[in-house]
N, C-alpha and C. Protein backbone atom coordinates (compact mmCIF):
# COMPACT_ATOMS: atom_id res chain seq x y z
N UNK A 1 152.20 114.44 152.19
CA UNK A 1 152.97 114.90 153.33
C UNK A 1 152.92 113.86 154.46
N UNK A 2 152.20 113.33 154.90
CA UNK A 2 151.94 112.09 155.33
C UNK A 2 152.35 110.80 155.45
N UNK A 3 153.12 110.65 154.03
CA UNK A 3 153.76 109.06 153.83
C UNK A 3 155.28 109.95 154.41
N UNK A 4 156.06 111.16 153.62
CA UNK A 4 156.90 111.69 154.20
C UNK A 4 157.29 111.75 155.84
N UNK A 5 155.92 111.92 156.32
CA UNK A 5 156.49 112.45 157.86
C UNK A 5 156.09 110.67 158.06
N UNK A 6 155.71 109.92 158.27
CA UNK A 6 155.25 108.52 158.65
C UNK A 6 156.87 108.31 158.55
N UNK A 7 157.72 108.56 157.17
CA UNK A 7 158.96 107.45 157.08
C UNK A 7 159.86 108.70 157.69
N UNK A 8 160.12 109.96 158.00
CA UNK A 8 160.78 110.34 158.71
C UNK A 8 160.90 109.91 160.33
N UNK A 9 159.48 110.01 160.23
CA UNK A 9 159.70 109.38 162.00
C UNK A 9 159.80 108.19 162.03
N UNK A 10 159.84 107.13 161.25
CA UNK A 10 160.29 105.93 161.31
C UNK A 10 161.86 105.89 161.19
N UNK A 11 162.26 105.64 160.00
CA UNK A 11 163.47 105.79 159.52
C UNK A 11 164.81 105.92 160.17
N UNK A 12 165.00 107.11 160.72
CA UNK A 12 165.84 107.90 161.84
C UNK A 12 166.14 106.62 163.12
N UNK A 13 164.82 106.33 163.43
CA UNK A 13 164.69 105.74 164.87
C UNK A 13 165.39 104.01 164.56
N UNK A 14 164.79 103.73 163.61
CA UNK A 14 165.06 102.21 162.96
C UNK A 14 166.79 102.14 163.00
N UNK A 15 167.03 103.09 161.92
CA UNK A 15 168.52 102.96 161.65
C UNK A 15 169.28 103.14 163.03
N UNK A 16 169.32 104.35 163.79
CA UNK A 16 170.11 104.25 165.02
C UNK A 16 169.73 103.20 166.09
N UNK A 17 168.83 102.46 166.08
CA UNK A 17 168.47 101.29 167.03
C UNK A 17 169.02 100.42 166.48
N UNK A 18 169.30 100.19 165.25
CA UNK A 18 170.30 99.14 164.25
C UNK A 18 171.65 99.33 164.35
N UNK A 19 172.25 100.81 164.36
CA UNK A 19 173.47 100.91 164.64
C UNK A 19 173.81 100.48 166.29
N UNK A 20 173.08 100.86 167.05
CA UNK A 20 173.38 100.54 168.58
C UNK A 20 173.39 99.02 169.03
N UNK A 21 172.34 98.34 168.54
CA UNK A 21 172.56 96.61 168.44
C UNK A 21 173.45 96.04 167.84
N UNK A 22 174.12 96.36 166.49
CA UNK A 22 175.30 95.79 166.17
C UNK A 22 175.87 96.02 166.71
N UNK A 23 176.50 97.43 167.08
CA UNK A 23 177.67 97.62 167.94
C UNK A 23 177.89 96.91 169.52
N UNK A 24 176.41 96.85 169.91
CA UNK A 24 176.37 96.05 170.99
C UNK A 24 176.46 94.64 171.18
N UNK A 25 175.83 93.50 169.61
CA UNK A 25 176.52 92.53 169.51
C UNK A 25 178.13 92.47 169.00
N UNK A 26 179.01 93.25 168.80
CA UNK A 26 180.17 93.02 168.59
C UNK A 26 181.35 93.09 169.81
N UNK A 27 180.22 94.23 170.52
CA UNK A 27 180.80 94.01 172.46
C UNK A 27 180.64 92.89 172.69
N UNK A 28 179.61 92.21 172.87
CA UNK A 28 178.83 90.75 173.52
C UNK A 28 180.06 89.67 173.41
N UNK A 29 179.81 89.60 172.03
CA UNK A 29 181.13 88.94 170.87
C UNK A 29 182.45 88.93 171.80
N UNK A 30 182.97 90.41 171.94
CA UNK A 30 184.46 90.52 171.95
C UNK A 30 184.98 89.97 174.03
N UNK A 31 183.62 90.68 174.54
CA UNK A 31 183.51 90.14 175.77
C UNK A 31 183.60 88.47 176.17
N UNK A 32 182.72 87.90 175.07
CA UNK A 32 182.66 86.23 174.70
C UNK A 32 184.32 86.05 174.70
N UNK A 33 184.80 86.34 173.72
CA UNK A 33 186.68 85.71 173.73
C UNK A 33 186.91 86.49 174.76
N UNK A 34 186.42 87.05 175.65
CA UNK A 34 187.68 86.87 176.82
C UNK A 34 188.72 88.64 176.58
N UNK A 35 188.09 89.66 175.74
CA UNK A 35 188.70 90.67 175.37
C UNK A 35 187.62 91.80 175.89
N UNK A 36 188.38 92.89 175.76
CA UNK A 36 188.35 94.05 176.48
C UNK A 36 187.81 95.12 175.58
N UNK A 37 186.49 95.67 175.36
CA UNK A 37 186.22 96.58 174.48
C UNK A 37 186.23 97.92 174.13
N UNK A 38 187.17 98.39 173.87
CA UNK A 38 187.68 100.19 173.85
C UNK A 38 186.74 101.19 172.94
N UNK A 39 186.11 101.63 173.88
CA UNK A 39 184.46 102.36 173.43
C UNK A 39 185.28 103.28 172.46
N UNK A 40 186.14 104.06 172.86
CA UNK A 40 186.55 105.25 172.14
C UNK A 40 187.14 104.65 170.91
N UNK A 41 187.63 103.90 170.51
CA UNK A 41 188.07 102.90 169.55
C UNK A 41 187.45 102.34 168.39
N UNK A 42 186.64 101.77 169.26
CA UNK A 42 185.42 100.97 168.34
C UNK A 42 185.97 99.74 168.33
N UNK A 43 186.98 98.98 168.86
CA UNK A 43 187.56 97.54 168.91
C UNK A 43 187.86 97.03 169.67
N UNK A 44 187.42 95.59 169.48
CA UNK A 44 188.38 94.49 170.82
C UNK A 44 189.53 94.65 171.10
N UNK A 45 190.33 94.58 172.31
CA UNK A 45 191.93 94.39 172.77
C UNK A 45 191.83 93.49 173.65
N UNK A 46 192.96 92.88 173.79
CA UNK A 46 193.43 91.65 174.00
C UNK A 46 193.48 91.83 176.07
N UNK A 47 193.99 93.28 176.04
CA UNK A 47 193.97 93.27 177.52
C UNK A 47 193.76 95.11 177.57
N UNK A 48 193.66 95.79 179.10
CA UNK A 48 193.63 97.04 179.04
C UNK A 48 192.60 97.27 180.15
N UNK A 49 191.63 98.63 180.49
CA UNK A 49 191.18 98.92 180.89
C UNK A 49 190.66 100.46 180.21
N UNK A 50 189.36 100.36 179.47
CA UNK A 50 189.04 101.02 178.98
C UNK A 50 187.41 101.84 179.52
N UNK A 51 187.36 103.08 179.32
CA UNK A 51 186.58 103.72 180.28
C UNK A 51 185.19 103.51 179.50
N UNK A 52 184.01 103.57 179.90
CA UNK A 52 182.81 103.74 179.24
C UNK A 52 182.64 104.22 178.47
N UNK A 53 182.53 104.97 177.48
CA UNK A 53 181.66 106.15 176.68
C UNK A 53 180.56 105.51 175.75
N UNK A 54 179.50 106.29 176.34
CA UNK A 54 178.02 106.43 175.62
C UNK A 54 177.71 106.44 174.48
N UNK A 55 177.04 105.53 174.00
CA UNK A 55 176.58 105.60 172.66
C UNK A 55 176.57 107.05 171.58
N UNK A 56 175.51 108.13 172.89
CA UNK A 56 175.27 109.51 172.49
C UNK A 56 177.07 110.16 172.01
N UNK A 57 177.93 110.04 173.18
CA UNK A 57 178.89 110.62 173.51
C UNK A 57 179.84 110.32 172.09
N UNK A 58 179.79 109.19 171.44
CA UNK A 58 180.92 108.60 170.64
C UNK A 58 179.62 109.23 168.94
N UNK A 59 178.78 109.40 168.63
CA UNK A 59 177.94 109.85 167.78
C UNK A 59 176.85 110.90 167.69
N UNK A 60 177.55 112.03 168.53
CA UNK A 60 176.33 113.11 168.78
C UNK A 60 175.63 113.71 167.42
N UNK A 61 176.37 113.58 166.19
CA UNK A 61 175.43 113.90 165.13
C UNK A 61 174.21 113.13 164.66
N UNK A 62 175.14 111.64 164.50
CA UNK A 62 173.85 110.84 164.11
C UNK A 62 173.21 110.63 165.19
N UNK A 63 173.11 110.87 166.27
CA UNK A 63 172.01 110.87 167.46
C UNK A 63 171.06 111.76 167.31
N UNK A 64 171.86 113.19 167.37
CA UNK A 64 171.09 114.36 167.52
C UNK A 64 170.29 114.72 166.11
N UNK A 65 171.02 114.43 165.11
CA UNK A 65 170.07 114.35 163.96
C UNK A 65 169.22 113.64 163.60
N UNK A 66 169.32 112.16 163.69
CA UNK A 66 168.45 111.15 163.68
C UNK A 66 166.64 111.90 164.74
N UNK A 67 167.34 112.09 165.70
CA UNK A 67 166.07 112.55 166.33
C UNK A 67 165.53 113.91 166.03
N UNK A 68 166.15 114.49 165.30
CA UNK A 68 165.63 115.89 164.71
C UNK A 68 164.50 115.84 163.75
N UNK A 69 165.29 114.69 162.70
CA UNK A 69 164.53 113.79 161.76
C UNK A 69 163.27 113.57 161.91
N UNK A 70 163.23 112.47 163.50
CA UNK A 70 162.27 112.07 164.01
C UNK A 70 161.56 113.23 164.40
N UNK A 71 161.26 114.38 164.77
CA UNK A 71 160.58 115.03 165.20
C UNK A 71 159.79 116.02 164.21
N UNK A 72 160.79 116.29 163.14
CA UNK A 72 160.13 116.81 161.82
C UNK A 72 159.01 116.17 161.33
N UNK A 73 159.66 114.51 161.07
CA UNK A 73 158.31 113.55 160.89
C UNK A 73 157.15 113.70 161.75
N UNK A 74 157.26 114.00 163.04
CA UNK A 74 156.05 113.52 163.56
C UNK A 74 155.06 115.20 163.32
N UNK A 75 155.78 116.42 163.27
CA UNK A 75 155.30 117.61 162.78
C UNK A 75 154.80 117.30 161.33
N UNK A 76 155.53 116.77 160.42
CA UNK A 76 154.68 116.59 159.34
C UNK A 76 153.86 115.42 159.65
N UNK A 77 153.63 114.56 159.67
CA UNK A 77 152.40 113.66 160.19
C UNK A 77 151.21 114.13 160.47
N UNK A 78 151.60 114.85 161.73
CA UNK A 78 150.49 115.59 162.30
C UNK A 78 149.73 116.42 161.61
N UNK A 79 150.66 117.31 160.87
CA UNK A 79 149.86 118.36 159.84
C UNK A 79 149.12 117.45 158.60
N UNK A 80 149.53 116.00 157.86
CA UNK A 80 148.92 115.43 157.33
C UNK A 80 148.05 115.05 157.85
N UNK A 81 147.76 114.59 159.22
CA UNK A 81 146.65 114.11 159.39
C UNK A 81 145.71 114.95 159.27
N UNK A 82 145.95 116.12 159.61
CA UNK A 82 145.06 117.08 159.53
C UNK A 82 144.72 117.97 158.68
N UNK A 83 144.83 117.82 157.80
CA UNK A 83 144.85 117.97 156.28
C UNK A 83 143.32 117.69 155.86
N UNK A 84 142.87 118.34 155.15
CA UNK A 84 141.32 117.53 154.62
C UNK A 84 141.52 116.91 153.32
N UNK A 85 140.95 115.55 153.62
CA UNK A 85 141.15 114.67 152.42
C UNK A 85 140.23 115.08 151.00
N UNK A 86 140.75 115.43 149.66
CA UNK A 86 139.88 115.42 149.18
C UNK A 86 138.75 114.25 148.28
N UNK A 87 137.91 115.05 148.18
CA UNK A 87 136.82 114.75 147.89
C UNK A 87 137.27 113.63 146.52
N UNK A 88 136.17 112.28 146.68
CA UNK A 88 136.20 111.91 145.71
C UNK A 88 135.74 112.18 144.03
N UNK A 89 136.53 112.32 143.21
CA UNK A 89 135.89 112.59 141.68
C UNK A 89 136.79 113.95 141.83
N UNK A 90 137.19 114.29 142.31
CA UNK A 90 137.72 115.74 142.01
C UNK A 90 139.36 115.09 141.59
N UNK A 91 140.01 116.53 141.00
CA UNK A 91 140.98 116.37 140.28
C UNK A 91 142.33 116.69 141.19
N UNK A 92 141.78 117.18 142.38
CA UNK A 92 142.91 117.36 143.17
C UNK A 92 143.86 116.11 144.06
């Protein structure tokens, strides 16, 4: 239960910090040429004026799940840690 909750609470957190940096180097990128990045979109334009929206705002599932994830993991973790290890020579 232990290795489970360890890679749940890893996992979740890894991948959406991976999705948010690419997407944020492809802003960087599109800002670099001189273009305009349409959050709601997901793409460069050439010209425009496009409003903010939030990482959370444009992916509330994989946000809100990702961290659900994460929190299951750290409930199972916890209960592994606290778990009594057994005994050596035994069959359990």
């Amino acid at each position: 239960m232990l290795r489970l909750g360890l890679l749940l609470l890893v996992i979740p957190s890894v991948a959406l910090m991976t999705a948010y940096m690419l997407e944020q180097n492809q802003i960087a990128d599109c800002l670099a040429d001189s273009g305009v990045w349409n959050y709601a979109e997901g793409q460069c334009e050439t010209s425009g004026s496009f409003p903010f929206v939030p990482f959370m705002m444009r992916y509330p599932i994989a946000v809100n799940g990702g961290m659900l994830l994460s929190v299951l993991g750290l409930i199972l973790t916890i209960i592994g840690l606290y778990r009594p290890l057994p005994a050596k020579g035994s069959d359990a």
